[in-house]
N, C-alpha and C. Protein backbone atom coordinates (compact mmCIF):
# COMPACT_ATOMS: atom_id res chain seq x y z
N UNK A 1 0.83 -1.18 0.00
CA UNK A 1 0.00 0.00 0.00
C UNK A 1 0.88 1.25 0.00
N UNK A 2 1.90 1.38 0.96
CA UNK A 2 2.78 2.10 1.03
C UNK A 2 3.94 2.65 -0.68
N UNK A 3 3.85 1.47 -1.19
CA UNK A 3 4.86 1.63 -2.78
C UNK A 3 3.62 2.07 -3.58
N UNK A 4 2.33 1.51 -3.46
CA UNK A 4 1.41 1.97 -3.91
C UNK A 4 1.07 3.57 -4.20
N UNK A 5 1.02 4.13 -2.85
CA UNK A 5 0.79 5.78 -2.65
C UNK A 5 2.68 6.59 -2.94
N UNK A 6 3.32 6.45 -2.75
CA UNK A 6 4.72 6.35 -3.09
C UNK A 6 4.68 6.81 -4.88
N UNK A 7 4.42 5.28 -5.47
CA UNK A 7 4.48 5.84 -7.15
C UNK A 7 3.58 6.53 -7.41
N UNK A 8 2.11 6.44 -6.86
CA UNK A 8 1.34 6.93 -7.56
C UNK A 8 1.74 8.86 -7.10
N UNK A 9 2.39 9.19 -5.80
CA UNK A 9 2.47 10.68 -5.21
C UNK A 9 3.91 11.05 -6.60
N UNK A 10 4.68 10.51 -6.58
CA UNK A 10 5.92 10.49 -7.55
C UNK A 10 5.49 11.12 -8.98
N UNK A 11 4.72 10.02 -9.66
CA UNK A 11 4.24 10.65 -10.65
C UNK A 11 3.21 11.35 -11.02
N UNK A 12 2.60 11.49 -10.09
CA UNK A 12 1.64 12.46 -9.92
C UNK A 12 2.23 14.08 -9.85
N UNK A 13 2.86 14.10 -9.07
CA UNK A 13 4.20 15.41 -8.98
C UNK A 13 4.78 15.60 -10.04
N UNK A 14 5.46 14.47 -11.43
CA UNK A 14 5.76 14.72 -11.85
C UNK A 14 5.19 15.08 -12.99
N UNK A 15 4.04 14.56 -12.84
CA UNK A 15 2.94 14.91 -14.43
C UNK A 15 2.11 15.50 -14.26
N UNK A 16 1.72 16.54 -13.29
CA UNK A 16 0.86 17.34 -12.88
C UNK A 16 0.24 18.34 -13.80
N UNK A 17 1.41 18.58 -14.95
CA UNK A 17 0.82 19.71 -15.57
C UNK A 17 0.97 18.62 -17.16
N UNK A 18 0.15 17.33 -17.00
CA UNK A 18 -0.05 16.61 -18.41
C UNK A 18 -1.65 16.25 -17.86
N UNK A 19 -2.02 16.72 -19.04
CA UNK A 19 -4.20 16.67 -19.40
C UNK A 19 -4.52 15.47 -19.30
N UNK A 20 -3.48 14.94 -19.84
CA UNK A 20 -3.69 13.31 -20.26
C UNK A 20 -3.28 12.25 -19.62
N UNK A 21 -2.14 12.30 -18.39
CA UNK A 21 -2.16 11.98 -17.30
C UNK A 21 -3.50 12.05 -16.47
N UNK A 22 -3.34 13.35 -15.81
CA UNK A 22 -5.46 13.48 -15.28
C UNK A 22 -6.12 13.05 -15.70
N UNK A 23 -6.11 13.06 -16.76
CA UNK A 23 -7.47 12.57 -16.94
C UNK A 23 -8.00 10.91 -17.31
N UNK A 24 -6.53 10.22 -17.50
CA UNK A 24 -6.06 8.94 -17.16
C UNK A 24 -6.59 8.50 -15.84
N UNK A 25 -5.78 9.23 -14.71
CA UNK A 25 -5.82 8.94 -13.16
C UNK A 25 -7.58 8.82 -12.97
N UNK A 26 -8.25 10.24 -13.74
CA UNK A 26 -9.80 10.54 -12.95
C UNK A 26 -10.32 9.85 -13.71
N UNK A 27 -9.99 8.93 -15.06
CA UNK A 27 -10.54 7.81 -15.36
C UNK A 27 -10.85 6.65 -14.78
N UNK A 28 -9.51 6.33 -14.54
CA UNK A 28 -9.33 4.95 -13.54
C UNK A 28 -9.75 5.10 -12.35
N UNK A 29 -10.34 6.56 -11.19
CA UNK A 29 -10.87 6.03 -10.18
C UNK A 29 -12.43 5.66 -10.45
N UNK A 30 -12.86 6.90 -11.60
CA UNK A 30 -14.65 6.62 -11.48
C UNK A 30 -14.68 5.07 -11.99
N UNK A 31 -13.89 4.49 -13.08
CA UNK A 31 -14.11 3.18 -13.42
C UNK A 31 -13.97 2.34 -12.33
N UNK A 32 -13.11 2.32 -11.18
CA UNK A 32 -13.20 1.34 -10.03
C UNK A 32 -14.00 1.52 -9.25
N UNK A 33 -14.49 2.73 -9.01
CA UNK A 33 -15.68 2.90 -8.46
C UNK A 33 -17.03 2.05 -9.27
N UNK A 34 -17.16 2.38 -10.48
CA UNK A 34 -17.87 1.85 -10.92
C UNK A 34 -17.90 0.03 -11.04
N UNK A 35 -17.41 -0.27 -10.82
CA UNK A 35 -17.01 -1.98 -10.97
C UNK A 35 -16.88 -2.71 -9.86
N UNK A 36 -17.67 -1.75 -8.53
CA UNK A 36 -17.65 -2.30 -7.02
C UNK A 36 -18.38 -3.30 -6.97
N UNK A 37 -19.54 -3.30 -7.94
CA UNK A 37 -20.50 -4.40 -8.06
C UNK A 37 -20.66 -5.74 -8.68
N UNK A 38 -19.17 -5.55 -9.06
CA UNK A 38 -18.63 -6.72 -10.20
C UNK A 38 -18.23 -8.29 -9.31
N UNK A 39 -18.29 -8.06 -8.05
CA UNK A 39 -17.63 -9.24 -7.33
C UNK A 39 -18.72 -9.81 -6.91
N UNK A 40 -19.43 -9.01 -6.19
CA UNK A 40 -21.13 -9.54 -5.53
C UNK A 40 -21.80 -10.14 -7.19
N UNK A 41 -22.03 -9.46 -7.84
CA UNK A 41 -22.33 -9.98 -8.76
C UNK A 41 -21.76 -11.48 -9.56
N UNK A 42 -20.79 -11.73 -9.65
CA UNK A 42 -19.89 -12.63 -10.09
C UNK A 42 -19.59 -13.63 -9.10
N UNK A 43 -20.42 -13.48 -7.38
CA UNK A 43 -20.26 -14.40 -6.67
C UNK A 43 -21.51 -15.20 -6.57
N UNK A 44 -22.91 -14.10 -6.70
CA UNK A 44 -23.49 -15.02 -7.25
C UNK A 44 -23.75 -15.80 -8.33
N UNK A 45 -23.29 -15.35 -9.39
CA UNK A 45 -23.45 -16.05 -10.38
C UNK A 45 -22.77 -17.76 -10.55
N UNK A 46 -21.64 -17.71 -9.94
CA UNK A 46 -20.84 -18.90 -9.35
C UNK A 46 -21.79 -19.01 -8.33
N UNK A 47 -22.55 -18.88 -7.25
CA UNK A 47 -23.16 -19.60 -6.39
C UNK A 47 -24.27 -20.16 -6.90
N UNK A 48 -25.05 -19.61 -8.03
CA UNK A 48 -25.97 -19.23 -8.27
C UNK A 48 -27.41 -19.31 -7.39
N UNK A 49 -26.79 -18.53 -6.40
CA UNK A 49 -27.47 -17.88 -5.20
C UNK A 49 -27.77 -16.80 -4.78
N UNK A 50 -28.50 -15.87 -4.38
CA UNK A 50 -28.17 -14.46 -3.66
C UNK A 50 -28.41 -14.45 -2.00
N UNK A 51 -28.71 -15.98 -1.42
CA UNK A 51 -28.33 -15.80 -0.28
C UNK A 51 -27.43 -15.02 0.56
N UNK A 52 -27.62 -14.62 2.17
CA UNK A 52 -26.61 -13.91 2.27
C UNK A 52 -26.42 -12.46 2.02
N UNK A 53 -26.74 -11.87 0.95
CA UNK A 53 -26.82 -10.52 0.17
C UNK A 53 -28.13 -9.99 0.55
N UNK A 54 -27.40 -8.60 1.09
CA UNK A 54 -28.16 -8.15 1.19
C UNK A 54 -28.93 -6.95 0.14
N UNK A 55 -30.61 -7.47 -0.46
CA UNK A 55 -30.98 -6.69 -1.00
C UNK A 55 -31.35 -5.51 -0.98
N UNK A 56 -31.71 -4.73 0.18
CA UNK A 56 -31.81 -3.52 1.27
C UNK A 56 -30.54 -2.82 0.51
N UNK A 57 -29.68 -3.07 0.48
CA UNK A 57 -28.21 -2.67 0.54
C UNK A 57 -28.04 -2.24 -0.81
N UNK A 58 -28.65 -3.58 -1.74
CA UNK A 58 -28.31 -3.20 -3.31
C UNK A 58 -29.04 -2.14 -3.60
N UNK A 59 -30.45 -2.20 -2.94
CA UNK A 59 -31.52 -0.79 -3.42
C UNK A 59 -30.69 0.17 -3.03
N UNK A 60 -30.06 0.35 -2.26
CA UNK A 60 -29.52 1.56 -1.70
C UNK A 60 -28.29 1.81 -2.42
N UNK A 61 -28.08 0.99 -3.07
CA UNK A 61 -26.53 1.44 -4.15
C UNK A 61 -27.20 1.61 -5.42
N UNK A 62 -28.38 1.23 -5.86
CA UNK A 62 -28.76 1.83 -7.00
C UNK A 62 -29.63 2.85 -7.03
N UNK A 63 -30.32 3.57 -5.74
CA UNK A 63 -30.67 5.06 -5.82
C UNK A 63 -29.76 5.68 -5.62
N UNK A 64 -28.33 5.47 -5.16
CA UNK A 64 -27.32 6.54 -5.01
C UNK A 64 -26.89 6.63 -6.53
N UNK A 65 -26.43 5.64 -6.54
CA UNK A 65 -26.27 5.54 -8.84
C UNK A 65 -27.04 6.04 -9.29
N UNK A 66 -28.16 5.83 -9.31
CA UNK A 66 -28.69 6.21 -10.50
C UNK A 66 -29.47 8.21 -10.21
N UNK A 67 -29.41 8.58 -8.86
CA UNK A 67 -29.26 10.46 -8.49
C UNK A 67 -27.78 10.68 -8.46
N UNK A 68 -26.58 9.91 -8.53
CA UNK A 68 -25.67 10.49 -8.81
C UNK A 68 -25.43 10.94 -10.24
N UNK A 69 -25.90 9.75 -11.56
CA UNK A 69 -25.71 9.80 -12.56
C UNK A 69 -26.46 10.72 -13.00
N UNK A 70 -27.43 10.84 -13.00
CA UNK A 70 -28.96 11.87 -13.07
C UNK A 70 -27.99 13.52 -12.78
N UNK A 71 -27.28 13.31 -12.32
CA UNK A 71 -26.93 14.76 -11.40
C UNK A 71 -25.54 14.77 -12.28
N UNK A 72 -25.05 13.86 -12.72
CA UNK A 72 -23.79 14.44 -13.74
C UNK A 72 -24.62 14.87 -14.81
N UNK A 73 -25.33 13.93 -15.46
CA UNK A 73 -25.86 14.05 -16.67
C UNK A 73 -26.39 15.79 -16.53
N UNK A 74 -27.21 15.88 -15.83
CA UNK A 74 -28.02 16.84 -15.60
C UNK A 74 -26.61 18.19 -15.72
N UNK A 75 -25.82 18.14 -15.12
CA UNK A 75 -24.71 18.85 -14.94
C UNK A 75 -23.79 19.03 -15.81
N UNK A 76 -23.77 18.43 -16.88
CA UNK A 76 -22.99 18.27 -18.11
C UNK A 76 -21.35 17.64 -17.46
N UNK A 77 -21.31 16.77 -16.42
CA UNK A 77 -20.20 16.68 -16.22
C UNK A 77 -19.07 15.45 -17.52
N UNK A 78 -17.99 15.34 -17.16
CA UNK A 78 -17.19 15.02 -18.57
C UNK A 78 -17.67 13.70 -18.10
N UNK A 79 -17.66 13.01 -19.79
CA UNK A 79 -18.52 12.10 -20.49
C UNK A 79 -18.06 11.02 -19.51
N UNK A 80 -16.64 10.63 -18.73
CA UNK A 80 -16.45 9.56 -17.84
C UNK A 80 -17.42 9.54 -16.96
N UNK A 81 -17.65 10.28 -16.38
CA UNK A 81 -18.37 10.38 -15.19
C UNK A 81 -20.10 10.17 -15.30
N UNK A 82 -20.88 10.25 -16.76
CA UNK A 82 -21.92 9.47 -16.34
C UNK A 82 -21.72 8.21 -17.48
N UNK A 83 -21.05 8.15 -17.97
CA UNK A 83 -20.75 6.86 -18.86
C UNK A 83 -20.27 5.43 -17.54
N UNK A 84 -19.82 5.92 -16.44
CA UNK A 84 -19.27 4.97 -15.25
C UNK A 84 -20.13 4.73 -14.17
N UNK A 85 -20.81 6.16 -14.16
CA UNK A 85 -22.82 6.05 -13.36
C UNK A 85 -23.57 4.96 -14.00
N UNK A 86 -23.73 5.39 -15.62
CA UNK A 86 -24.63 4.28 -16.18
C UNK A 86 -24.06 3.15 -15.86
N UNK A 87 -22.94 2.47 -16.05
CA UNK A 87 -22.38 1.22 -15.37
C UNK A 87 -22.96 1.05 -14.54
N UNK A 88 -22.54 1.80 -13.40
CA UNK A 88 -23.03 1.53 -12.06
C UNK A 88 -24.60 1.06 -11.84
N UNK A 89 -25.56 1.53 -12.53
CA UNK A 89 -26.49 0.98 -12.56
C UNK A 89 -27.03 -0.17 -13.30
N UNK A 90 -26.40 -0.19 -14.14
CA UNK A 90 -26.20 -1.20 -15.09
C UNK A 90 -26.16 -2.57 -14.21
N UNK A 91 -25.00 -2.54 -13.13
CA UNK A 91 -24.75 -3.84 -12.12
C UNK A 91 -25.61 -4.13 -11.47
N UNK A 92 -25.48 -2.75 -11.07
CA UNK A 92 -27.19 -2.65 -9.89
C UNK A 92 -28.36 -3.44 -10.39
N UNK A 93 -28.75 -3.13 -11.05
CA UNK A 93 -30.19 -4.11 -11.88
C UNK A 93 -29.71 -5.23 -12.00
N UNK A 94 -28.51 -5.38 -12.62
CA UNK A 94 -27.96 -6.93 -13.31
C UNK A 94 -28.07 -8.05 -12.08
N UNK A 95 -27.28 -7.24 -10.64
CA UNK A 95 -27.55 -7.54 -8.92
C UNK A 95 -29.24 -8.17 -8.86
N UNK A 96 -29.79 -7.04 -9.09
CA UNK A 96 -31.27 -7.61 -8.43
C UNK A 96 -31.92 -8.72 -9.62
N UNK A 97 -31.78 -8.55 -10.62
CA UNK A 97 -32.14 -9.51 -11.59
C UNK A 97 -31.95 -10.19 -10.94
N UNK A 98 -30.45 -10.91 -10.37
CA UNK A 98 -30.06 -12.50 -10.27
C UNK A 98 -30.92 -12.61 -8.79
N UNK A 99 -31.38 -11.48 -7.68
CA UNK A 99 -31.96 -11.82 -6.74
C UNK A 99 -33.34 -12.86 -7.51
N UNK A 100 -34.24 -12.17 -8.33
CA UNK A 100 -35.43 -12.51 -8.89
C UNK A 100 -35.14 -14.04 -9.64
N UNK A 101 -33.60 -14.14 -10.35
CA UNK A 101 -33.47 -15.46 -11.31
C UNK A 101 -33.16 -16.55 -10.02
N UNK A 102 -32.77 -16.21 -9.07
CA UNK A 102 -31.90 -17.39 -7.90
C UNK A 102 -32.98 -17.42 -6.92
N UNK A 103 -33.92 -16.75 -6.54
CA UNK A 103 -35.16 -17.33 -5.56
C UNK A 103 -35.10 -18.22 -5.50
N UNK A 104 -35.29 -19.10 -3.89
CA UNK A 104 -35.19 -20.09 -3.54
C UNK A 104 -33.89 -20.78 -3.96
N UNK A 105 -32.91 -20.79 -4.48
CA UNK A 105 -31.79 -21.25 -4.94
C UNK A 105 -30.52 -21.57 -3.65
N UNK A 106 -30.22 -22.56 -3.15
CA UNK A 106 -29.41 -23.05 -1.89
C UNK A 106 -28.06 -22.61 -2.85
N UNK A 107 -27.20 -21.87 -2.27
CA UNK A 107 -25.84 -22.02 -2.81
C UNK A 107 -24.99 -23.23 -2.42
N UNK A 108 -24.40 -23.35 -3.70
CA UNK A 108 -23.35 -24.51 -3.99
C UNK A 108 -22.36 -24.24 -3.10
N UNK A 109 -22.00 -24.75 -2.11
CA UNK A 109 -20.75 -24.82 -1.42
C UNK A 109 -19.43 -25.61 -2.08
N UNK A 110 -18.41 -24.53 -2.13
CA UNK A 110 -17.16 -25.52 -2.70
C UNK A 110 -16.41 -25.58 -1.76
N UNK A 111 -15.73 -26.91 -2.54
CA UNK A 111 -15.02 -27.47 -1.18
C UNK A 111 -13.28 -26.96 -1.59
């Protein structure tokens, strides 16, 4: 974590005044932000379960998505930022779908 914040403070200092650096960096956080939903998602799909998960939780990550995205869009903010919202909701639904496809569904335990 430490070499982590290290290179990233290094070249950050050193490319401070490159567009295309920034806008690299403010790429890659909204995209990881956006792709938080990629593991829950991808665990049920291997379980093919949503036991466990909480759906409370997913509603609540897809009204923040989808008034955050609403509020770039609305805002004209740069095209990453609701192009990585729509993602975000994108999972979100894709999430509750598999709640609705896995009802009643016991997850597979691996050994």
């Amino acid at each position: 974590m430490a070499a982590f914040f290290v290179v990233g403070f290094c070249l950050t200092f050193l490319l401070l005044e490159s567009d295309i650096y920034i806008e690299v960096v403010g790429f890659l956080a909204v995209f990881t932000e956006a792709m938080l939903g990629t593991p829950q998602f991808y665990r049920n799909f291997q379980n093919r379960s949503t036991m466990g998960m909480s759906v409370k939780m997913v509603g609540c990550w897809m009204m923040g998505d989808t008034f955050k995205t609403g509020y770039f869009i609305l805002r004209e903010a740069p095209v990453q930022f609701w192009v990585c919202g729509l993602m975000q909701v994108s999972i979100d639904l894709a999430i509750l779908f598999q709640v609705w496809l896995y009802k009643g569904n016991v997850p597979h335990r691996q050994l």
